[in-house]
N, C-alpha and C. Protein backbone atom coordinates (compact mmCIF):
# COMPACT_ATOMS: atom_id res chain seq x y z
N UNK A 1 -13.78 -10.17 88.70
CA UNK A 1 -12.48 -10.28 89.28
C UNK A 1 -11.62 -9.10 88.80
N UNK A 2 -10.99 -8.34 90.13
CA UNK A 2 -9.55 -7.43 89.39
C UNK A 2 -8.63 -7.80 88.89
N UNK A 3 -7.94 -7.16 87.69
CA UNK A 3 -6.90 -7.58 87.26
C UNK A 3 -5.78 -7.75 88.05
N UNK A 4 -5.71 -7.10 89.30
CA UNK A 4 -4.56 -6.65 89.94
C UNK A 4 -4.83 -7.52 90.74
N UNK A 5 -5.99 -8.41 90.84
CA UNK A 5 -6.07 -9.34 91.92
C UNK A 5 -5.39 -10.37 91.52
N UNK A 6 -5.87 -10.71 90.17
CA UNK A 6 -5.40 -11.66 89.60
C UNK A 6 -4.37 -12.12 89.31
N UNK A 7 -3.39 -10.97 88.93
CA UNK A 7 -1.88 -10.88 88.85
C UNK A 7 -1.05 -11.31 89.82
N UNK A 8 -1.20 -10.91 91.72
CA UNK A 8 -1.04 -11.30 92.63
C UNK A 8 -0.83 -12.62 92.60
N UNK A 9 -1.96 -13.03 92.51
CA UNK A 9 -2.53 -14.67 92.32
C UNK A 9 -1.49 -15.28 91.13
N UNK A 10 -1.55 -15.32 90.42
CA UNK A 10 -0.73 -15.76 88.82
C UNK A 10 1.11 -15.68 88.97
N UNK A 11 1.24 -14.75 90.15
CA UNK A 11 2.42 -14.35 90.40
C UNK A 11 3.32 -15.21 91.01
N UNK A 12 2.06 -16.08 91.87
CA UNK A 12 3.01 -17.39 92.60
C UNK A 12 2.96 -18.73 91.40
N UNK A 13 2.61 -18.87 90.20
CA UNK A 13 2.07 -19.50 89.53
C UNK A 13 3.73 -19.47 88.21
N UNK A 14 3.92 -20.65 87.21
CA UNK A 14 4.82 -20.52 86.33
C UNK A 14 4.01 -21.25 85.13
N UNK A 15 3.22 -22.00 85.13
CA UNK A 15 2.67 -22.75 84.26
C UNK A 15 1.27 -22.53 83.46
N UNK A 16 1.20 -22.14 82.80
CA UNK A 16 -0.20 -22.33 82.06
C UNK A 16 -0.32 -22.35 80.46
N UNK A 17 -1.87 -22.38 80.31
CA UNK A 17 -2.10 -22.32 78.99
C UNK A 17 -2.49 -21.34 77.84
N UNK A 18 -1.59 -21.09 76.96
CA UNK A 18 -1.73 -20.02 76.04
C UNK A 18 -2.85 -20.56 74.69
N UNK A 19 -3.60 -19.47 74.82
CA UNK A 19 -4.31 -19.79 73.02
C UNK A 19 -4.65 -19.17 72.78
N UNK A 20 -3.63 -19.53 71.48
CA UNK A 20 -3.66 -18.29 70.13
C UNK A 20 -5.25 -18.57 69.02
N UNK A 21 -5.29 -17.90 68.05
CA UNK A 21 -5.88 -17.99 66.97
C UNK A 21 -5.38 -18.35 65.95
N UNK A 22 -5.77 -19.70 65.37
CA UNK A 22 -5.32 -20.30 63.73
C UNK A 22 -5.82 -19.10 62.72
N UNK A 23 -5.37 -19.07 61.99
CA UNK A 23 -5.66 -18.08 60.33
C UNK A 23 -7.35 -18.58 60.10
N UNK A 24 -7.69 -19.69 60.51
CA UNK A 24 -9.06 -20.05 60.14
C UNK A 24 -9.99 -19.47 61.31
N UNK A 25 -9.19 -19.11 61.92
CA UNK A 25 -10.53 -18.95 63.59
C UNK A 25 -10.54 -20.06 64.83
N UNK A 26 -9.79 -21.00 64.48
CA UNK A 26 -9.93 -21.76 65.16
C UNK A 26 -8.98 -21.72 66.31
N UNK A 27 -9.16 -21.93 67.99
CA UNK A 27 -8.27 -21.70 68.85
C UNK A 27 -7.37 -22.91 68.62
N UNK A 28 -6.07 -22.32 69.07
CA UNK A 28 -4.98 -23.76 69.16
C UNK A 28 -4.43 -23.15 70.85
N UNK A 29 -4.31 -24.60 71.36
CA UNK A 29 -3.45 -24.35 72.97
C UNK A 29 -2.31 -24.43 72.83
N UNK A 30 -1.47 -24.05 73.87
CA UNK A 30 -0.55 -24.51 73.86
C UNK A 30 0.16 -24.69 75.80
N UNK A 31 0.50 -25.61 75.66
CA UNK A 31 1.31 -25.58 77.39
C UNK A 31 2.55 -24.69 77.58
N UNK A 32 2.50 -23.75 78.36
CA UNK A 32 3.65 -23.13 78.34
C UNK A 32 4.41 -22.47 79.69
N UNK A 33 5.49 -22.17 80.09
CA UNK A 33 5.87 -21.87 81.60
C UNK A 33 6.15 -20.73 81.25
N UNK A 34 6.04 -19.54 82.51
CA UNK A 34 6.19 -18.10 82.02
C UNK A 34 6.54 -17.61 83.42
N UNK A 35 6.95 -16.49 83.64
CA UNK A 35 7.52 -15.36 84.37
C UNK A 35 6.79 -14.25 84.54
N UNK A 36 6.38 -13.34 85.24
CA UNK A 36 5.72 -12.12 85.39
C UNK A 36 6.51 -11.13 85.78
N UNK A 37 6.90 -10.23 85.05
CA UNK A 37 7.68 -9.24 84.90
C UNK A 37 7.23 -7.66 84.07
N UNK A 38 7.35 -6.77 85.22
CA UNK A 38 6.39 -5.67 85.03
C UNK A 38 5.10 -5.59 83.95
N UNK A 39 4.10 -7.05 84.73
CA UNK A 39 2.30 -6.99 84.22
C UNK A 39 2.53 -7.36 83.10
N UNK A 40 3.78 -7.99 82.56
CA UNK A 40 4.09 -8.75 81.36
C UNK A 40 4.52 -10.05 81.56
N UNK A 41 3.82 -11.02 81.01
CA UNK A 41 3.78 -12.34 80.84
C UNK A 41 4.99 -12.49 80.25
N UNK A 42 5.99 -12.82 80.23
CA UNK A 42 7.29 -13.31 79.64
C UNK A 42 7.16 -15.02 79.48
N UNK A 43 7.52 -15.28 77.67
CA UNK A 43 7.68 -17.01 77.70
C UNK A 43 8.37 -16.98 76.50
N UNK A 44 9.22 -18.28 76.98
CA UNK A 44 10.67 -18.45 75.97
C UNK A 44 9.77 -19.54 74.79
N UNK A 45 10.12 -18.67 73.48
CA UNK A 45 9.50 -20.25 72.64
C UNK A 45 10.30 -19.84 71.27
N UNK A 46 10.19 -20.91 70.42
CA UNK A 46 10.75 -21.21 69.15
C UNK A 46 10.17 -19.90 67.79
N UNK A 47 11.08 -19.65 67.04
CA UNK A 47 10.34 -19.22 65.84
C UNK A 47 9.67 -19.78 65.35
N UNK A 48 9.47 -21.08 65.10
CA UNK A 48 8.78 -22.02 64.27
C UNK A 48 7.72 -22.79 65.04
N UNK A 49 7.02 -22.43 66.29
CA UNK A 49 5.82 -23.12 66.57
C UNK A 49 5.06 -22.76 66.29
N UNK A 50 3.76 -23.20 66.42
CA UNK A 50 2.40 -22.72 65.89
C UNK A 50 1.98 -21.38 66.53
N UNK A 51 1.88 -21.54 68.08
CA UNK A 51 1.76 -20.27 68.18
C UNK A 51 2.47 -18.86 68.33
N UNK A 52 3.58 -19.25 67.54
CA UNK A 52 4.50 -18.10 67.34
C UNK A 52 3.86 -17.25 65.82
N UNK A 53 3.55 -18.69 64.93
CA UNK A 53 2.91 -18.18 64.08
C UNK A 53 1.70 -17.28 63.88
N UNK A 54 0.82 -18.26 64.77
CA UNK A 54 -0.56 -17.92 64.81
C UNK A 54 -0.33 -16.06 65.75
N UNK A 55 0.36 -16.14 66.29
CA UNK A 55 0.37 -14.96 67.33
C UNK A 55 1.32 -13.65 65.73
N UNK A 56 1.68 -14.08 65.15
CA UNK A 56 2.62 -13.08 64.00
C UNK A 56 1.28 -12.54 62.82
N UNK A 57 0.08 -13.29 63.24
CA UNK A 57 -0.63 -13.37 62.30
C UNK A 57 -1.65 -12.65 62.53
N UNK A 58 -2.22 -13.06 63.76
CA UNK A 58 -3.09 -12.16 65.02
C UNK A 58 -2.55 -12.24 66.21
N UNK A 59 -2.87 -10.95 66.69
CA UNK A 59 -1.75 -11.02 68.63
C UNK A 59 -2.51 -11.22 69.40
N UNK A 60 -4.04 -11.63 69.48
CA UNK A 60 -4.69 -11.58 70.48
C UNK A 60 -4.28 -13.02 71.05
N UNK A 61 -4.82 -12.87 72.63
CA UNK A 61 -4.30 -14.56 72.98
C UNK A 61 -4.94 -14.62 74.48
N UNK A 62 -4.83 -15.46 75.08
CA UNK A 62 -5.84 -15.88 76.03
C UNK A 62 -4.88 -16.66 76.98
N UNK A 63 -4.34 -16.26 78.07
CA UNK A 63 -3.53 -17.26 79.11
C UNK A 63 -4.60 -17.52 80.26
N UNK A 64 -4.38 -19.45 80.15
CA UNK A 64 -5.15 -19.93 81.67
C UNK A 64 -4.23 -20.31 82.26
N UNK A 65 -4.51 -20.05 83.66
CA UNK A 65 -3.89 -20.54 84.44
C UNK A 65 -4.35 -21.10 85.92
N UNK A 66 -4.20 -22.52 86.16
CA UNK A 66 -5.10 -22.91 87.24
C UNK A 66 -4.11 -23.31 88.21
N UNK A 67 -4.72 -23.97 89.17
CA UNK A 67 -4.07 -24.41 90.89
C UNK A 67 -4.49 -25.86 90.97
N UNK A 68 -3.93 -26.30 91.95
CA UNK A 68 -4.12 -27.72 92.04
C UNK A 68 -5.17 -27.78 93.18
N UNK A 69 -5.51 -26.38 93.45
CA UNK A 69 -6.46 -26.41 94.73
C UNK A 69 -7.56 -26.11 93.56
N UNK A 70 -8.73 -27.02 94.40
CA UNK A 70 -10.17 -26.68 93.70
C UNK A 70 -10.77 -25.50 92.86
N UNK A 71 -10.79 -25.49 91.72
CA UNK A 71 -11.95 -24.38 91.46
C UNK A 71 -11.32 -23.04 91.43
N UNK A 72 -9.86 -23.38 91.30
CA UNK A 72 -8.98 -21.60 91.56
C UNK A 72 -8.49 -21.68 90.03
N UNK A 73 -8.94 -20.67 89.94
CA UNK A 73 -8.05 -20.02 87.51
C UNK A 73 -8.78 -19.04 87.58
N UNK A 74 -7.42 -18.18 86.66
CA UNK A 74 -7.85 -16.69 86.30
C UNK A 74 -7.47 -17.61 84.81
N UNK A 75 -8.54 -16.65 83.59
CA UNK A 75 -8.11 -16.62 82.51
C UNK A 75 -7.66 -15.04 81.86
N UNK A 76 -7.00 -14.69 81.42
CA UNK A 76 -6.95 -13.72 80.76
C UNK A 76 -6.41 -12.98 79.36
N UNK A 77 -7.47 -12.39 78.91
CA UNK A 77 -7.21 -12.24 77.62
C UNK A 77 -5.81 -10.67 77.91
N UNK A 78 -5.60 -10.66 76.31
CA UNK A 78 -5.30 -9.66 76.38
C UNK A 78 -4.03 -9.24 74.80
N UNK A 79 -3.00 -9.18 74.80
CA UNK A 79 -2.23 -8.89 73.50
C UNK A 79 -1.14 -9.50 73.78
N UNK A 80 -0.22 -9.51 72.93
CA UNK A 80 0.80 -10.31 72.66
C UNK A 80 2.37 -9.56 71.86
N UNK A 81 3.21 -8.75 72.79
CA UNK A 81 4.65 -8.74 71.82
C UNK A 81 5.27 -9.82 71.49
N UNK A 82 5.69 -9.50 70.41
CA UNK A 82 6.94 -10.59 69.99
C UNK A 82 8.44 -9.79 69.27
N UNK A 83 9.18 -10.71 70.10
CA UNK A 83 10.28 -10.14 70.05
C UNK A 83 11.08 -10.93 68.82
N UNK A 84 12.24 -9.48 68.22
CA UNK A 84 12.82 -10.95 67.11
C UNK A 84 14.00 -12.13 67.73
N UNK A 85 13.91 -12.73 67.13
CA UNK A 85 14.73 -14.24 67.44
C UNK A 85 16.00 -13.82 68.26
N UNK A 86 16.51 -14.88 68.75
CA UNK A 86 17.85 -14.11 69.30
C UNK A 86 18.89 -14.80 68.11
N UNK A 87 19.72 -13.55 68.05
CA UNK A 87 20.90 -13.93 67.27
C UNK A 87 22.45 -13.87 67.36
N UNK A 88 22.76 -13.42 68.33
CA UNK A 88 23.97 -13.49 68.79
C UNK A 88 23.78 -13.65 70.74
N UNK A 89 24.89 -14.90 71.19
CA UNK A 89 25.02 -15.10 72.11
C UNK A 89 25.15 -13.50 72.99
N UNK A 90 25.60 -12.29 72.84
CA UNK A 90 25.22 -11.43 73.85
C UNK A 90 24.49 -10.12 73.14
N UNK A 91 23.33 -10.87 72.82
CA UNK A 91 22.17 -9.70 72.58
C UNK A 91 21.33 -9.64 73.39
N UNK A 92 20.46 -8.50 73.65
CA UNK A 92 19.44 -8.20 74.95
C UNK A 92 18.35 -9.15 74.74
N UNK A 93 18.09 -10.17 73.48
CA UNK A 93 17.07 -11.00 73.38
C UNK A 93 17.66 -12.63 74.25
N UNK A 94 19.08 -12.68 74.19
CA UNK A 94 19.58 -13.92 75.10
C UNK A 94 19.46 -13.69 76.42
N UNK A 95 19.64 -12.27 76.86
CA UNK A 95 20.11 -11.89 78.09
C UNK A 95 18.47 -12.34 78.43
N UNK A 96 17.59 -11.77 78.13
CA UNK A 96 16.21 -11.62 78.52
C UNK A 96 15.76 -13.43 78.56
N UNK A 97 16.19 -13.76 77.55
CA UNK A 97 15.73 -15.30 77.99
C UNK A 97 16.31 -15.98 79.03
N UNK A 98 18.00 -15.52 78.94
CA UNK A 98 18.36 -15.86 80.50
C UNK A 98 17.66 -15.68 81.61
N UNK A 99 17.20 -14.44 81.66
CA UNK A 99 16.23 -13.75 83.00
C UNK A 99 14.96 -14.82 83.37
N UNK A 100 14.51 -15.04 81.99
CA UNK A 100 13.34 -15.72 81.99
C UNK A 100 13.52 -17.41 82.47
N UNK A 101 14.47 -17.52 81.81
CA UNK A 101 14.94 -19.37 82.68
C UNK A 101 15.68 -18.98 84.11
N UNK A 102 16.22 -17.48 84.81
CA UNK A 102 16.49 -17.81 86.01
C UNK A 102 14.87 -17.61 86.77
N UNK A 103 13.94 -17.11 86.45
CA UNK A 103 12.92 -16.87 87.11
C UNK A 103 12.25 -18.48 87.61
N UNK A 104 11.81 -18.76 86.09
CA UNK A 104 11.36 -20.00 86.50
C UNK A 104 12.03 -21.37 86.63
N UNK A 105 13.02 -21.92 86.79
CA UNK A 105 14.08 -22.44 87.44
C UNK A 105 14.18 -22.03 88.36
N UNK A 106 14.49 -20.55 89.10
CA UNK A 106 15.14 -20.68 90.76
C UNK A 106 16.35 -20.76 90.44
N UNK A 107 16.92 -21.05 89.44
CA UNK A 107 18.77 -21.00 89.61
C UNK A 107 19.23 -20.89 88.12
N UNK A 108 20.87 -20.96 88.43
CA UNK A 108 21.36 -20.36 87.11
C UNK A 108 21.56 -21.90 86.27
N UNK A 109 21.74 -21.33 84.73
CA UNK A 109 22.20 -22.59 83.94
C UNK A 109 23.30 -22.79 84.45
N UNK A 110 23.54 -24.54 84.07
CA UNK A 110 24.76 -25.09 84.25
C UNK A 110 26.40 -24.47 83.54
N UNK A 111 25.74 -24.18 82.59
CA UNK A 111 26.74 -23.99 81.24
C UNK A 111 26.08 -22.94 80.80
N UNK A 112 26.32 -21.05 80.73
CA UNK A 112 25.46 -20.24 80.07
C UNK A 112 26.45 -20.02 78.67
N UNK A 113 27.46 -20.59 78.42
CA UNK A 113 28.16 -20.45 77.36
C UNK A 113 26.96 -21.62 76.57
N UNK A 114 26.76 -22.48 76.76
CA UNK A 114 25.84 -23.56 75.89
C UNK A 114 24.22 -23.08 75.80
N UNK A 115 24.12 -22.58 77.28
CA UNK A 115 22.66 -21.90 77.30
C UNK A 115 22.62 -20.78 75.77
N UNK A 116 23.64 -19.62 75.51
CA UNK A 116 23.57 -18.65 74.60
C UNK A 116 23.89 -18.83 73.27
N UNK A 117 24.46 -20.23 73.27
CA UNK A 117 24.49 -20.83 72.09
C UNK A 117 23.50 -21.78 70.97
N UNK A 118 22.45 -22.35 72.64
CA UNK A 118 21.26 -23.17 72.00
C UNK A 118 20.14 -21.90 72.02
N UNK A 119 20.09 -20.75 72.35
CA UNK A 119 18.88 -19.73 72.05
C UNK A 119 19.04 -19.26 70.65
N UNK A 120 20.10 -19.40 70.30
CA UNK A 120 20.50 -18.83 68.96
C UNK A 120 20.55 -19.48 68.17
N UNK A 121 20.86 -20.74 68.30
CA UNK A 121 20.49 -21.89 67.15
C UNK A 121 19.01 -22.49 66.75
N UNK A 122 18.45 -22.24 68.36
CA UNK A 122 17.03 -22.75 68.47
C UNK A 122 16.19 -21.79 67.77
N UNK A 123 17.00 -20.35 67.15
CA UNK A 123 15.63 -19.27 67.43
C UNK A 123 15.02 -18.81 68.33
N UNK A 124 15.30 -18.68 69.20
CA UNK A 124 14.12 -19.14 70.40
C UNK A 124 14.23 -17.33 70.64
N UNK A 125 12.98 -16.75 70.92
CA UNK A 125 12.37 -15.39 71.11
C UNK A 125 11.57 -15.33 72.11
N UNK A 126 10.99 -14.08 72.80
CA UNK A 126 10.14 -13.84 73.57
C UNK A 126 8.84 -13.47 73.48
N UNK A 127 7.89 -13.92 73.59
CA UNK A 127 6.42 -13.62 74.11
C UNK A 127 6.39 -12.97 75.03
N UNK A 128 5.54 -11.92 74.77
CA UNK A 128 5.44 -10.65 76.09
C UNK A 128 3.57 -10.71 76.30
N UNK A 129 3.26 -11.63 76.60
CA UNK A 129 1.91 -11.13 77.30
C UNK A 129 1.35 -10.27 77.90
N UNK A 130 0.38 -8.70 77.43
CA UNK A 130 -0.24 -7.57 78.55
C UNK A 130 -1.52 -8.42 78.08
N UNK A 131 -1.58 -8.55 80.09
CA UNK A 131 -3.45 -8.83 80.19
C UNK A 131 -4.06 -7.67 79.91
N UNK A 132 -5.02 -7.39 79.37
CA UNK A 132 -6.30 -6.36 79.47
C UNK A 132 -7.50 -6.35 80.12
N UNK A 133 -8.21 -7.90 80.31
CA UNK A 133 -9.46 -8.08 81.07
C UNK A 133 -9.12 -9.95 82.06
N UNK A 134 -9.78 -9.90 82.34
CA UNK A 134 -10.11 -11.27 83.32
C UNK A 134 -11.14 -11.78 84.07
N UNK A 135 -11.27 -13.28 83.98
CA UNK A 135 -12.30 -13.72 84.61
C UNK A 135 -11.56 -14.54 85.15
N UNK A 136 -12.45 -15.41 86.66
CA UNK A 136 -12.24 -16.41 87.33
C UNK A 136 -12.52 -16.31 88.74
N UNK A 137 -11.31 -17.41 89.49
CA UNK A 137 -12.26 -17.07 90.68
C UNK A 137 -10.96 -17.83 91.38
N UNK A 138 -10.69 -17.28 92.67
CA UNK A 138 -9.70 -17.73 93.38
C UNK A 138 -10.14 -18.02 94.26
N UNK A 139 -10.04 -19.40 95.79
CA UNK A 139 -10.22 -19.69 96.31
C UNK A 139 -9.15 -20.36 97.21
């Protein structure tokens, strides 16, 4: 499968599964909703989850992502930025998570004065997914 095929494909898609590497080797999943923004996987998550950790520790990582139609998933490996936490309501790390909840939502927050206030309390940072290779099969 091409990567560029795949991307296409993944592009109409917000949901899938990330897995990182534990310190021991062992894979951990995780469910996560994401955005595709220039061949970068964009996903809003906490400082303090596992695979924020596991990804600070090793960046490699593995996103699946399937369809509700038969037998359709690309998986793809590939690397992992991480961005630091957001810390003030108008830093380019809030703004960017904004971007990232108008993508997958479809619309704006109710309240972005509360939206820029819970990214900053939450920690909450960005995951930048670049695929490098892929398998699967679309149908």
């Amino acid at each position: 499968m091409e990567l560029e095929n795949a991307l296409q494909w993944v592009a109409q898609q917000n949901h899938g599964i990330l897995i990182t590497i534990r310190r021991d080797g062992r894979p951990q999943s995780s469910d996560i909703s994401f955005t595709l923004k220039d061949n970068k996987f964009c996903i809003s998550v906490t400082e303090t989850r596992a695979k924020t950790k596991n990804l600070q520790h090793d960046n490699r990582a593995v996103l699946h992502v399937t369809s509700p139609q038969k037998w359709s998933y690309v998986s793809l490996s590939g690397t992992v930025q991480i961005t630091p936490p957001a810390s003030d309501p108008s830093d380019e790390i809030c703004q960017e998570l904004a971007d990232i909840y108008r993508r997958i939502s479809g619309q704006d927050h109710p309240n972005w004065d509360e939206f820029y206030e819970a990214m900053v309390e939450e920690k909450r940072l960005v995951l930048r997914f670049i695929p490098e290779t892929v398998v699967g099969q679309i149908h």
